[in-house]
Protein backbone atom coordinates (compact mmCIF):
# COMPACT_ATOMS: atom_id res chain seq x y z
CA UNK A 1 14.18 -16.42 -10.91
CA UNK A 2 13.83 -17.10 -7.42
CA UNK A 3 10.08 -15.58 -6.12
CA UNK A 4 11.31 -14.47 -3.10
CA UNK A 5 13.91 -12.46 -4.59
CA UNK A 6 11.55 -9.63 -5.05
CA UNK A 7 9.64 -9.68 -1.68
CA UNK A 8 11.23 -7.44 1.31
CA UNK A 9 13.18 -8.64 3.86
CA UNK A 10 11.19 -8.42 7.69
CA UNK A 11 13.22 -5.14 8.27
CA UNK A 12 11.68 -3.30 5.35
CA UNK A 13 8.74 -4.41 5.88
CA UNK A 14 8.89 -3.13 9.48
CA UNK A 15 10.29 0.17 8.03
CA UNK A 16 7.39 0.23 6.28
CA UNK A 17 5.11 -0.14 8.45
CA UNK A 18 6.31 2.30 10.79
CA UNK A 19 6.60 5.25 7.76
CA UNK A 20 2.51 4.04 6.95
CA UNK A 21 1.56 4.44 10.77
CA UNK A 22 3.77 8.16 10.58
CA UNK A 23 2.18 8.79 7.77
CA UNK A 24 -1.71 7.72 8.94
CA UNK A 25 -1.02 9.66 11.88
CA UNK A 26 -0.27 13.08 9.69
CA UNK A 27 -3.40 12.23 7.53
CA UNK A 28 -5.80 12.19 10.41
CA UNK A 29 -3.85 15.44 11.32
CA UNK A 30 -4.96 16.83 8.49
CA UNK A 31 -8.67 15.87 8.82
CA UNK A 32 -8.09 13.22 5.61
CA UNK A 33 -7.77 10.08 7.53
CA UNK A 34 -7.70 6.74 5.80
CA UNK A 35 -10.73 4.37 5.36
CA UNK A 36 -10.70 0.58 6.45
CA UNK A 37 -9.96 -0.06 3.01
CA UNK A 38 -7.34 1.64 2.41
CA UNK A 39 -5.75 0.53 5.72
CA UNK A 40 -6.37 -3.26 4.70
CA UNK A 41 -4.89 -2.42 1.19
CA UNK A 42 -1.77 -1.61 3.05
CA UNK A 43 -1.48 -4.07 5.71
CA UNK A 44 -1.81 -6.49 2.71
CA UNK A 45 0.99 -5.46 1.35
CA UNK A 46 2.96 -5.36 4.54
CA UNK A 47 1.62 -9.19 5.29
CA UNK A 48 2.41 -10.16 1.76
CA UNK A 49 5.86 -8.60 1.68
CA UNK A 50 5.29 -6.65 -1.82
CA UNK A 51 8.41 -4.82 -3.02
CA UNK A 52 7.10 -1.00 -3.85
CA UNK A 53 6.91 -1.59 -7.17
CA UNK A 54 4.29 -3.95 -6.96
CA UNK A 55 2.34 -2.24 -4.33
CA UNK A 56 2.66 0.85 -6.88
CA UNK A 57 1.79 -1.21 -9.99
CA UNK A 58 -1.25 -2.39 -7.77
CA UNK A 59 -2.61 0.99 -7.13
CA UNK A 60 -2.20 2.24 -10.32
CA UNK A 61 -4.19 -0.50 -11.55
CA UNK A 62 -7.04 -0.45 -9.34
CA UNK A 63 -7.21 3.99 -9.93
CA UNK A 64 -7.25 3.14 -13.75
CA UNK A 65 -10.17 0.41 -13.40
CA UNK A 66 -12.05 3.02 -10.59
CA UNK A 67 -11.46 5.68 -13.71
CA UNK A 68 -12.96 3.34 -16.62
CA UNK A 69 -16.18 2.46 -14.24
CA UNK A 70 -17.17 6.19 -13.53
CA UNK A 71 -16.02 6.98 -17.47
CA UNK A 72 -19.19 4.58 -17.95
């Protein structure tokens, strides 16, 4: 399998960029604004050219090792 074939094209990426900075913008709205990690996390993704399913599998990941440390 080609390992390109499941990175987005430059146009979703930019469409996905733009719905993050909408939806930053409606966070800080709401007084629950992002932190610099969180921002990197997603610019990452963007830079990397993750399909959602990895940025998903990613997140899920790193909230199931954030729940194990505090279960400790």
């Amino acid at each position: 399998m080609n390992k390109n074939a499941s990175l987005l094209s430059p146009a979703e990426v930019a469409a996905a960029k733009e719905r993050r900075l909408e939806a930053m913008h409606l966070q800080e709205i709401e007084n629950n604004a992002l932190d610099a990690d969180d921002v990197a996390m997603f610019e990452m993704f963007e830079r990397e050219r993750w399909s959602h399913e990895k940025c998903t599998a990613y997140i899920v990941a790193q909230a199931k090792g954030s729940l194990a440390d505090a279960a400790e």
